[in-house]
PDB file of N, CA and C in Angstrom:
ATOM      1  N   UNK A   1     115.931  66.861  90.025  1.00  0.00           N
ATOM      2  CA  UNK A   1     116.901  65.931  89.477  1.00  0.00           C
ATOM      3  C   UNK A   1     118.071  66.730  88.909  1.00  0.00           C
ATOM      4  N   UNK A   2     119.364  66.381  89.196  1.00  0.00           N
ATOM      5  CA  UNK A   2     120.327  66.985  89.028  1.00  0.00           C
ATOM      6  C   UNK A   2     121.103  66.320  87.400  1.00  0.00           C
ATOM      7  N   UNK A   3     121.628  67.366  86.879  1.00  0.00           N
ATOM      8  CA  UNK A   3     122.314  66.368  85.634  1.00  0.00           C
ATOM      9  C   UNK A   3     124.182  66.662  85.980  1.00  0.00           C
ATOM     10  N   UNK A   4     124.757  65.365  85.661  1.00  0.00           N
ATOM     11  CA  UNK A   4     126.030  65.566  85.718  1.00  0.00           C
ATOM     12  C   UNK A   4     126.731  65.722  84.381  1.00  0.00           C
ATOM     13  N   UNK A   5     127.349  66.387  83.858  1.00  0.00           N
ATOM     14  CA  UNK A   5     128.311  66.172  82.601  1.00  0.00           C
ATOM     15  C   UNK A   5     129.671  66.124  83.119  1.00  0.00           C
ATOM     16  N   UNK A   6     130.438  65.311  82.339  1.00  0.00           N
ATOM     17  CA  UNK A   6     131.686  65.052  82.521  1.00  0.00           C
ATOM     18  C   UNK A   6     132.481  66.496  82.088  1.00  0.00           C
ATOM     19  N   UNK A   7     133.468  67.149  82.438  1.00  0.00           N
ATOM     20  CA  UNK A   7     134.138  68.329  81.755  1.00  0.00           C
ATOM     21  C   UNK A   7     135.142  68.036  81.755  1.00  0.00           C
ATOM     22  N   UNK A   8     135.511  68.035  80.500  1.00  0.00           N
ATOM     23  CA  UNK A   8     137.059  68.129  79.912  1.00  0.00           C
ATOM     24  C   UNK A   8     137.868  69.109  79.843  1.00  0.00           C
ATOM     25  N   UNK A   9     137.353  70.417  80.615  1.00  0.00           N
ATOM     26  CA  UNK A   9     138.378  71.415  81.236  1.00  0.00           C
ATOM     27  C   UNK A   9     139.728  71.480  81.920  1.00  0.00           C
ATOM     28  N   UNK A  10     140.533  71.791  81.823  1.00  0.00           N
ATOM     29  CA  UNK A  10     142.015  71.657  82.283  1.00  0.00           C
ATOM     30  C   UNK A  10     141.768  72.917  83.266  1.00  0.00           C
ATOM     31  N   UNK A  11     142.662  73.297  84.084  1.00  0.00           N
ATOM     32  CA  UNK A  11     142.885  74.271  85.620  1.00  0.00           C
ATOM     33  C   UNK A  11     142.232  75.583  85.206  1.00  0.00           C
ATOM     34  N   UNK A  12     143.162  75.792  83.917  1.00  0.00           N
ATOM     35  CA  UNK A  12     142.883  77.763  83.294  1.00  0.00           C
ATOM     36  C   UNK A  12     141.266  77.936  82.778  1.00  0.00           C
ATOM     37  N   UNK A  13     141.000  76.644  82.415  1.00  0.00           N
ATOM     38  CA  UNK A  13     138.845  76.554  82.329  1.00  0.00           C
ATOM     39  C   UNK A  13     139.334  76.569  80.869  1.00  0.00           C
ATOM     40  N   UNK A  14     140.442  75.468  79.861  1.00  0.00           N
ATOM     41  CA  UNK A  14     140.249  75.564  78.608  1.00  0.00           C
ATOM     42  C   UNK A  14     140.347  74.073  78.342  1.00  0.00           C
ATOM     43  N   UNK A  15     139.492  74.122  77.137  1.00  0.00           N
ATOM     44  CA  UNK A  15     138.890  72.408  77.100  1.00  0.00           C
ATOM     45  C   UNK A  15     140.313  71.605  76.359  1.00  0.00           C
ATOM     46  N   UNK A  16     140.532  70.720  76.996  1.00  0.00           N
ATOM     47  CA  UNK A  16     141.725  69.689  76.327  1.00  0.00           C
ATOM     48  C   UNK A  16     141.014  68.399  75.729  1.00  0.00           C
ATOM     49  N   UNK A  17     142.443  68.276  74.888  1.00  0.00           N
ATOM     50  CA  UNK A  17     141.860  67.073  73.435  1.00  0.00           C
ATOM     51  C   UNK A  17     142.543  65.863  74.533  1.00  0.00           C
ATOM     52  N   UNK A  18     141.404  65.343  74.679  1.00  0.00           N
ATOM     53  CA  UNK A  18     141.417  64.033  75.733  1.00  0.00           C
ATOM     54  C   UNK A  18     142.906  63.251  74.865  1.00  0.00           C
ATOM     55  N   UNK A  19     142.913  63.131  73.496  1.00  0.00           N
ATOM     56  CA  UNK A  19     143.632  62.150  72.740  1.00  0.00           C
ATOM     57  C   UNK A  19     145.281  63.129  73.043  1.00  0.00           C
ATOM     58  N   UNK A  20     145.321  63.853  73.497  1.00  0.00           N
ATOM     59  CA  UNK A  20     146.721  64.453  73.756  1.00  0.00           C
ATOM     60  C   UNK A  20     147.227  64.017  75.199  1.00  0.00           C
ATOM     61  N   UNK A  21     145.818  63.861  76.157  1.00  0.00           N
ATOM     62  CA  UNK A  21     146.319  63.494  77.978  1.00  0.00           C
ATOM     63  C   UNK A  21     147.149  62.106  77.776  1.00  0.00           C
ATOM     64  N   UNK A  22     148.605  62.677  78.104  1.00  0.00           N
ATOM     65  CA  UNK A  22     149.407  61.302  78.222  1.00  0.00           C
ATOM     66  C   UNK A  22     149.318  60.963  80.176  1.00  0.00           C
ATOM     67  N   UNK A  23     149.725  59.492  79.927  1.00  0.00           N
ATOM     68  CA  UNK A  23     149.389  59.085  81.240  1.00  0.00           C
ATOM     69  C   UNK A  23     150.612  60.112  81.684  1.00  0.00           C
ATOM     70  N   UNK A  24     150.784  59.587  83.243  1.00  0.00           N
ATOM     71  CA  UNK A  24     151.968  60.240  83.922  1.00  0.00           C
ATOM     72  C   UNK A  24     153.161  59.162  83.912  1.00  0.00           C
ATOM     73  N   UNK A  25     152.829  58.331  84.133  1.00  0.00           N
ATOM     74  CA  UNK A  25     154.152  57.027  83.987  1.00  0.00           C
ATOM     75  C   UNK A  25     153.554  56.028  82.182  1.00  0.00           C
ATOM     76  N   UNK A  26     155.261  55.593  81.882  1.00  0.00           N
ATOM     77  CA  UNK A  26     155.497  55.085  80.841  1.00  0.00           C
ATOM     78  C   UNK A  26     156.192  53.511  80.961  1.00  0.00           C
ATOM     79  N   UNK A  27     156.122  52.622  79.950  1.00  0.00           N
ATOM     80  CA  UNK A  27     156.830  51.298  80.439  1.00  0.00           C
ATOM     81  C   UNK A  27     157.932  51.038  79.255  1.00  0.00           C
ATOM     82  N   UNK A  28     159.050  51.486  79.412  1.00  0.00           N
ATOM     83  CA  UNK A  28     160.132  50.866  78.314  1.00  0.00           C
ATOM     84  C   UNK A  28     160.545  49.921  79.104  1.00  0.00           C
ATOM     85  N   UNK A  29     161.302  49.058  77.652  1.00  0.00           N
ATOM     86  CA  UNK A  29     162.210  48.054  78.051  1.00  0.00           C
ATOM     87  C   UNK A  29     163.805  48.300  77.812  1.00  0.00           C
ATOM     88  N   UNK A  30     164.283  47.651  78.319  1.00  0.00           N
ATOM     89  CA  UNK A  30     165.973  47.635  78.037  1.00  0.00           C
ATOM     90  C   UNK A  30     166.797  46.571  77.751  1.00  0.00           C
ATOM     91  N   UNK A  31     166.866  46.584  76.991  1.00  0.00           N
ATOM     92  CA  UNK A  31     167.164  45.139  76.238  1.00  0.00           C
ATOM     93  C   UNK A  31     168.474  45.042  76.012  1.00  0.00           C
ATOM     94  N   UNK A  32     169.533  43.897  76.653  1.00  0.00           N
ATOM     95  CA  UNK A  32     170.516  43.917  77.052  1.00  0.00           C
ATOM     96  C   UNK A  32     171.370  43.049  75.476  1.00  0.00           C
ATOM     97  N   UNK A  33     172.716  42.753  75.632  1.00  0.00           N
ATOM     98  CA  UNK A  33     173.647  41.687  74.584  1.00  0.00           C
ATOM     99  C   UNK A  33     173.055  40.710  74.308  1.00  0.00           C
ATOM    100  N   UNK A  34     172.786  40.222  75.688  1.00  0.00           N
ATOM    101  CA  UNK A  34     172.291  38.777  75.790  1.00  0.00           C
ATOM    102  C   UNK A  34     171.077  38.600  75.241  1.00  0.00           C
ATOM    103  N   UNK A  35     170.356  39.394  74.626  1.00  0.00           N
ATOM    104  CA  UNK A  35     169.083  39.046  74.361  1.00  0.00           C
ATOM    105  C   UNK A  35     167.783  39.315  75.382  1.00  0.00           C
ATOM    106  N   UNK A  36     168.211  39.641  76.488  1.00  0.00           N
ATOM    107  CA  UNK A  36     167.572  39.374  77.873  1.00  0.00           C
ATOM    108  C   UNK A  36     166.648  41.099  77.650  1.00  0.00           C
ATOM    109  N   UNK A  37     165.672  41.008  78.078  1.00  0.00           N
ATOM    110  CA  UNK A  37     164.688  42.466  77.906  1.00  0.00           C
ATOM    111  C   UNK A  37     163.816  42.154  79.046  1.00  0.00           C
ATOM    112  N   UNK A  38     164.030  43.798  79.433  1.00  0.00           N
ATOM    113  CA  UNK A  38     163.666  43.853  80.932  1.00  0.00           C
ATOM    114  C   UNK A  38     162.927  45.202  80.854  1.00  0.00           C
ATOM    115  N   UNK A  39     161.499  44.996  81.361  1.00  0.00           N
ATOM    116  CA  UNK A  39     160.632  45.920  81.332  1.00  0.00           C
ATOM    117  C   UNK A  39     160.495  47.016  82.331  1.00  0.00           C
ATOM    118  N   UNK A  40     160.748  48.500  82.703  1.00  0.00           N
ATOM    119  CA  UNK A  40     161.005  49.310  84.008  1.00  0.00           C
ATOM    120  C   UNK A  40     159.145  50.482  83.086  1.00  0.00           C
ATOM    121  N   UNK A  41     158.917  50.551  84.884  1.00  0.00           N
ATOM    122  CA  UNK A  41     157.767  51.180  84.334  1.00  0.00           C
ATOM    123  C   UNK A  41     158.210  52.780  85.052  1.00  0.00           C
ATOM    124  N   UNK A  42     158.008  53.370  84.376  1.00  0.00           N
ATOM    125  CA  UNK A  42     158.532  55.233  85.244  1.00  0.00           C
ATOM    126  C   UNK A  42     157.721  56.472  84.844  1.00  0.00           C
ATOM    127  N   UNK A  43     157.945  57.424  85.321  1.00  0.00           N
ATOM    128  CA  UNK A  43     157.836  58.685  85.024  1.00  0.00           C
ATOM    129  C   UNK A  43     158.130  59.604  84.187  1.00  0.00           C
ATOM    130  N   UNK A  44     157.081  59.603  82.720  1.00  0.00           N
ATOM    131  CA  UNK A  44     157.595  60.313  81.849  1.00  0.00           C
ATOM    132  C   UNK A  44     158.828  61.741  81.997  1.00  0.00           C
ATOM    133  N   UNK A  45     158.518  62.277  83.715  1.00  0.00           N
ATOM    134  CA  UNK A  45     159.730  63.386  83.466  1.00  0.00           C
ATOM    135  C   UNK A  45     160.462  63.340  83.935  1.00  0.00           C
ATOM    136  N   UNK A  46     160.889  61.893  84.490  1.00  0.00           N
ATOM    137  CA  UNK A  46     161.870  61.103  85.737  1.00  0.00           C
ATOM    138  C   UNK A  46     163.067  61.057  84.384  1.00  0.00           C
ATOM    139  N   UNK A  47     164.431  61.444  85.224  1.00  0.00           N
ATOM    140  CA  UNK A  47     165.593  61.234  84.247  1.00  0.00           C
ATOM    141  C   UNK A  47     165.897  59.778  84.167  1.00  0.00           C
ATOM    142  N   UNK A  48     166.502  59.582  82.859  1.00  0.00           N
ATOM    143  CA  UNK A  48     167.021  58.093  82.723  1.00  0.00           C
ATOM    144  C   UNK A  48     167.992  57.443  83.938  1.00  0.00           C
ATOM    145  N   UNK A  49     168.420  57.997  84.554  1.00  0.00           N
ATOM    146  CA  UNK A  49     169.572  57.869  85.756  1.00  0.00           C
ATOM    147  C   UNK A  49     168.771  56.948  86.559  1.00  0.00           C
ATOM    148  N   UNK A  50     167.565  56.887  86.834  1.00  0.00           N
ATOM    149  CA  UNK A  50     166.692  56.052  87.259  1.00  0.00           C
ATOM    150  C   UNK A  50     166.731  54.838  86.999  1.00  0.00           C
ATOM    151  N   UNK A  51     166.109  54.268  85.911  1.00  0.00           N
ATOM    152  CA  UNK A  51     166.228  53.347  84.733  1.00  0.00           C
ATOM    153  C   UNK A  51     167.272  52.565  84.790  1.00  0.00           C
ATOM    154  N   UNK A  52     168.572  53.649  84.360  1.00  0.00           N
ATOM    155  CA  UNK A  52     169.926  52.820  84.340  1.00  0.00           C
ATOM    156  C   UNK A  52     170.412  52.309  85.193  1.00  0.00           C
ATOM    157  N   UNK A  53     170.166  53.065  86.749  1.00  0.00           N
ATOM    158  CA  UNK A  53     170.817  52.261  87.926  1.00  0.00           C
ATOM    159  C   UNK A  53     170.021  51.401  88.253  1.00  0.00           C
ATOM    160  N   UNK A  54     168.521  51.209  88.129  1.00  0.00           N
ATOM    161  CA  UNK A  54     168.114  50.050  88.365  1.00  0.00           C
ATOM    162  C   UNK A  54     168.201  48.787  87.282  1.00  0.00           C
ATOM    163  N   UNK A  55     168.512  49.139  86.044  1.00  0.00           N
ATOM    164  CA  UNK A  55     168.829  48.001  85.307  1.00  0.00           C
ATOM    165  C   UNK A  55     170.120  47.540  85.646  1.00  0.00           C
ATOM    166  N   UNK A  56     171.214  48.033  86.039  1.00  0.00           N
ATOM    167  CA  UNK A  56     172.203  47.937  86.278  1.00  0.00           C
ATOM    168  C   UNK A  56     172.613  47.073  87.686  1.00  0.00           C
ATOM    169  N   UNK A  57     171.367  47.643  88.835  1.00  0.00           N
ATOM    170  CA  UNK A  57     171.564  46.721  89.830  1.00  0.00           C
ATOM    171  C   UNK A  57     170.388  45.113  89.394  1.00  0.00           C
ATOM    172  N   UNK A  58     169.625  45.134  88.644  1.00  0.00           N
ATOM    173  CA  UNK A  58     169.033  44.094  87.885  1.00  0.00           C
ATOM    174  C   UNK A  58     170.220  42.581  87.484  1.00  0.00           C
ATOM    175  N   UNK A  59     170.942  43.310  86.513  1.00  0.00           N
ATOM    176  CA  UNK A  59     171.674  42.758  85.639  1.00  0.00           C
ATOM    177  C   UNK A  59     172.962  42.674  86.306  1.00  0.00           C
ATOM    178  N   UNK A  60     173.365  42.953  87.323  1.00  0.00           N
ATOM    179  CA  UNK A  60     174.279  42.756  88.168  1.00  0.00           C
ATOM    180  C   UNK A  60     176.041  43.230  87.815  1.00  0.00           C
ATOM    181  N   UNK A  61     175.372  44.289  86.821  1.00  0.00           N
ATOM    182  CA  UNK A  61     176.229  45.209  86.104  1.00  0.00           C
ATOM    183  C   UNK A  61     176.857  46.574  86.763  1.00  0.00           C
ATOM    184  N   UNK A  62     177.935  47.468  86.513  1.00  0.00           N
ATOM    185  CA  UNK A  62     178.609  48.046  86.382  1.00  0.00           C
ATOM    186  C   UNK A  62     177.845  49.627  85.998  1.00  0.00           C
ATOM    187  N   UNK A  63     177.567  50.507  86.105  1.00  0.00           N
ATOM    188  CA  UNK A  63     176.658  51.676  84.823  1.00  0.00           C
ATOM    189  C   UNK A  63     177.742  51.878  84.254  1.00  0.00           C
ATOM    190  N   UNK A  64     178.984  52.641  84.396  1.00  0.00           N
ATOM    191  CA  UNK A  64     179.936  52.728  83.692  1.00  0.00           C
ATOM    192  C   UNK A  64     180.324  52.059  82.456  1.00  0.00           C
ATOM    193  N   UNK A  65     180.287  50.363  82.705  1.00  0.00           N
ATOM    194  CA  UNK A  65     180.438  49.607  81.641  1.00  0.00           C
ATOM    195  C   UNK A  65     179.419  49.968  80.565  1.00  0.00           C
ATOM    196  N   UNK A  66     178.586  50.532  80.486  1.00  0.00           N
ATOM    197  CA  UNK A  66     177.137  50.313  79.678  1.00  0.00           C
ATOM    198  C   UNK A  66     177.090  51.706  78.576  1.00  0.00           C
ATOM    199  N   UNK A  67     176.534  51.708  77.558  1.00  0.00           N
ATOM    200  CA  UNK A  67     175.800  52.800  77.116  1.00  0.00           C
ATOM    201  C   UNK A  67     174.745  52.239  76.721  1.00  0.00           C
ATOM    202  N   UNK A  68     173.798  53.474  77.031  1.00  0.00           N
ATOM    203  CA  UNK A  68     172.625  53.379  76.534  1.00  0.00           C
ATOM    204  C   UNK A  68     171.844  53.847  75.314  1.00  0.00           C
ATOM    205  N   UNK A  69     171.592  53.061  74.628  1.00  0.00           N
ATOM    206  CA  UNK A  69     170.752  53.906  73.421  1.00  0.00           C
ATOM    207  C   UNK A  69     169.052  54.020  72.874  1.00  0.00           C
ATOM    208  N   UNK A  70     168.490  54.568  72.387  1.00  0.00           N
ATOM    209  CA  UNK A  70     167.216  54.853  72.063  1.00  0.00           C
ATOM    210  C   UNK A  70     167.605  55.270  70.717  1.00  0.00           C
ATOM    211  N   UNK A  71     167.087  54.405  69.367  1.00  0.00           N
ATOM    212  CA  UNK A  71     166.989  54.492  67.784  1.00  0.00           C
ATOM    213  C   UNK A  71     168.446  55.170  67.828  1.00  0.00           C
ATOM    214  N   UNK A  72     169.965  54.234  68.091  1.00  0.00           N
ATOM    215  CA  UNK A  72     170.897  54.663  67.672  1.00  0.00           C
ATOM    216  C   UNK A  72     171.381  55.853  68.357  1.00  0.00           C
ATOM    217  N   UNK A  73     170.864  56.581  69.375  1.00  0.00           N
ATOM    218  CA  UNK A  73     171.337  57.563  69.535  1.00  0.00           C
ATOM    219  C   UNK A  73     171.727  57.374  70.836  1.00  0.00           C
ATOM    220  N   UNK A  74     172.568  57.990  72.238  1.00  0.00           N
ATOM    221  CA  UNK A  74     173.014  57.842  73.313  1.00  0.00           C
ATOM    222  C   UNK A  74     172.123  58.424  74.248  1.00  0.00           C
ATOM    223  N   UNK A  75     171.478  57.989  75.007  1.00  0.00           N
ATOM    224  CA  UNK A  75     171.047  58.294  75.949  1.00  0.00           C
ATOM    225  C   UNK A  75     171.740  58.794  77.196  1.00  0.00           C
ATOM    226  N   UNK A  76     171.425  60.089  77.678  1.00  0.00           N
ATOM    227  CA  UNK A  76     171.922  60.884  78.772  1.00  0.00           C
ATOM    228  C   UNK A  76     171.379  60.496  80.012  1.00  0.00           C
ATOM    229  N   UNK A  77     172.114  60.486  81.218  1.00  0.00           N
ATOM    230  CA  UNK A  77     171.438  59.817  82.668  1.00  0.00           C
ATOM    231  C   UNK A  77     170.372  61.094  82.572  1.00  0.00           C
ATOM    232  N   UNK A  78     170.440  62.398  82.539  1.00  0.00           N
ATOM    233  CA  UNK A  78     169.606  63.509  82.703  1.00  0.00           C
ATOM    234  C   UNK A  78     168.365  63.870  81.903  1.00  0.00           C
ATOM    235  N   UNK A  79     168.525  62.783  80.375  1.00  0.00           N
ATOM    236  CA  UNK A  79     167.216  63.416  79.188  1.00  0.00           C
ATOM    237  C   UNK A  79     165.768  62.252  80.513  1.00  0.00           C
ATOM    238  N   UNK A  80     164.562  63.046  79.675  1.00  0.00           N
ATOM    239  CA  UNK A  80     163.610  62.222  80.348  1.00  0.00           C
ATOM    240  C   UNK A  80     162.800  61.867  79.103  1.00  0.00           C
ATOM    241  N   UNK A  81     161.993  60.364  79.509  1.00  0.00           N
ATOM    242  CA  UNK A  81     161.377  59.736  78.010  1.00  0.00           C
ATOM    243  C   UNK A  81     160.386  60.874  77.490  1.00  0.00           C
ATOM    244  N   UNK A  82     160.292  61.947  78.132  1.00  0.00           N
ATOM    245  CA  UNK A  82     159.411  62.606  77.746  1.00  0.00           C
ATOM    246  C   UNK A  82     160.068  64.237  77.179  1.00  0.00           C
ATOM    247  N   UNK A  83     160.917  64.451  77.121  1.00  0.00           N
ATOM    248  CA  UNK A  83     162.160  64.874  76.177  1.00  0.00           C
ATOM    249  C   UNK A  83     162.484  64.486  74.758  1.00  0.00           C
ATOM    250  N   UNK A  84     162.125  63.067  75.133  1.00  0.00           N
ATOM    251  CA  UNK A  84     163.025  62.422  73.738  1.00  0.00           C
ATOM    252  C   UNK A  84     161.420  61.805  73.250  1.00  0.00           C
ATOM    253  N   UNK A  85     160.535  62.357  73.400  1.00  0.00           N
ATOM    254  CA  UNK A  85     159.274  62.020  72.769  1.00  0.00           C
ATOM    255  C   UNK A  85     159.062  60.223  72.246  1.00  0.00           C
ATOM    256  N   UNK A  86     159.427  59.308  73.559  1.00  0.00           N
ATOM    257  CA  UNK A  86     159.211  58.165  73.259  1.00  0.00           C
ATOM    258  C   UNK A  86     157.637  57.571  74.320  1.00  0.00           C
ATOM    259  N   UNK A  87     157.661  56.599  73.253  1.00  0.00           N
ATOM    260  CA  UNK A  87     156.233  55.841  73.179  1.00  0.00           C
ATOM    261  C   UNK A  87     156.069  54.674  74.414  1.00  0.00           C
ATOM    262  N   UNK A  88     155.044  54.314  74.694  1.00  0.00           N
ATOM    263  CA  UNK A  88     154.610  53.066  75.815  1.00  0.00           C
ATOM    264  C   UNK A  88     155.571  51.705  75.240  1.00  0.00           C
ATOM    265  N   UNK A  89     155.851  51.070  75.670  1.00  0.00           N
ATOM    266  CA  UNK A  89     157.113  49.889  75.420  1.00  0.00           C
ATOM    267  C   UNK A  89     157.662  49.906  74.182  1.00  0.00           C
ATOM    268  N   UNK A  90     158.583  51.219  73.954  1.00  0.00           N
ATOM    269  CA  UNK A  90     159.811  51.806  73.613  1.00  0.00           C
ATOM    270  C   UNK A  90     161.031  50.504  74.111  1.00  0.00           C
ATOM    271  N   UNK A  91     161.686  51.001  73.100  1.00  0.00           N
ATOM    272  CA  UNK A  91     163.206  50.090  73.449  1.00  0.00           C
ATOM    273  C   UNK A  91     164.139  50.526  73.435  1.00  0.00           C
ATOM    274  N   UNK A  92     165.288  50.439  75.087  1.00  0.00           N
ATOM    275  CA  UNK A  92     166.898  50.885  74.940  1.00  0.00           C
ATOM    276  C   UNK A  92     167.388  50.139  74.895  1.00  0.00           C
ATOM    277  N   UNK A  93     168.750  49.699  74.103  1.00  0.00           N
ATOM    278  CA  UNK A  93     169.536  49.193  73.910  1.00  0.00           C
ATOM    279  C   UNK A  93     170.285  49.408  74.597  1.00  0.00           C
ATOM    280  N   UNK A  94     170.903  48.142  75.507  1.00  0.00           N
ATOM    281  CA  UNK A  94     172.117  48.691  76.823  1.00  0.00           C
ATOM    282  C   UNK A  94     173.240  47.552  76.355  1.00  0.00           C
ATOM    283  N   UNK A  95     174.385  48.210  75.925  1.00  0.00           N
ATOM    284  CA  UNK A  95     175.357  48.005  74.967  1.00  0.00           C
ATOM    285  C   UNK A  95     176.736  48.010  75.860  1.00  0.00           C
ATOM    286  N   UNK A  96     177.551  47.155  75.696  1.00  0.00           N
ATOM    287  CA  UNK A  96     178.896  47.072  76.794  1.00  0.00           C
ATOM    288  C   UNK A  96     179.595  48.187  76.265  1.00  0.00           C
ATOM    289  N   UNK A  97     180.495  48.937  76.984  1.00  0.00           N
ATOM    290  CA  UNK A  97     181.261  50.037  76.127  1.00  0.00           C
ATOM    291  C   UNK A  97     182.478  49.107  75.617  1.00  0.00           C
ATOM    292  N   UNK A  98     183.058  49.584  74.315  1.00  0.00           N
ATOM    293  CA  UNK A  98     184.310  49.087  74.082  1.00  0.00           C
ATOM    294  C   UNK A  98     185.375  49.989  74.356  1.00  0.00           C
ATOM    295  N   UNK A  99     186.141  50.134  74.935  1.00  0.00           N
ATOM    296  CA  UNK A  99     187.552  51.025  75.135  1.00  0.00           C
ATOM    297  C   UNK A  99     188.556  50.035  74.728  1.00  0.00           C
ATOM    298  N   UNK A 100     189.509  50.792  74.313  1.00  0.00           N
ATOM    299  CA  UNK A 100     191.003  50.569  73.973  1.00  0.00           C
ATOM    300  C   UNK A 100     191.003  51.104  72.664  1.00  0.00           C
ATOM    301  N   UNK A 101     192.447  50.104  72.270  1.00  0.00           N
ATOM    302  CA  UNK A 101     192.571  50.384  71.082  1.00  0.00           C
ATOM    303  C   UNK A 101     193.743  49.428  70.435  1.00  0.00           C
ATOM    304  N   UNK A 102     194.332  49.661  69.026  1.00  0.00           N
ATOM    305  CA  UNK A 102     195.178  48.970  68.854  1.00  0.00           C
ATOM    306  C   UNK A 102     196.571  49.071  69.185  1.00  0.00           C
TER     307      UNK A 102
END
């Protein structure tokens, strides 16, 4: 009779804290003026450029017109959610740009 144990070994043969294995894909939302929040599921090391052009062809928007933010801050087409150390249904704020002036 054979016994199986499960091993929590990683490649190099060193044991990993199961509570650290993040999945590989993440689900934020992007939550537009209108109120409207739209859920994209991706790849923690996939750049936001992803995200934005598909919310953008979603919302039948412009990318240019838009910024994006995460807790106030601007989101880059190039950072990845896993850069900016965000969580499973996280929220961006996709904000019209204002230009001009007086």
């Amino acid at each position: 009779m054979s016994s199986h144990t499960n091993s929590n070994e990683g490649e190099n043969g060193k044991e990993k804290n199961l509570d650290d294995v993040q999945p590989k894909h993440i689900t934020l939302k992007v939550k537009g003026q209108g109120d409207n929040e739209v859920s994209f599921k991706m790849k923690r090391t996939a750049p936001f450029d992803v995200l934005m052009k598909r919310y953008c062809e979603e919302m039948s928007l412009d990318m240019k017109s838009l910024a994006f933010l995460y807790d106030g801050r601007l989101v880059k087409p190039f950072n990845t959610p896993e850069k900016l150390g965000m969580e499973e249904n996280d929220l961006i704020d996709a904000m019209l740009h204002m230009s001009g002036g007086c």
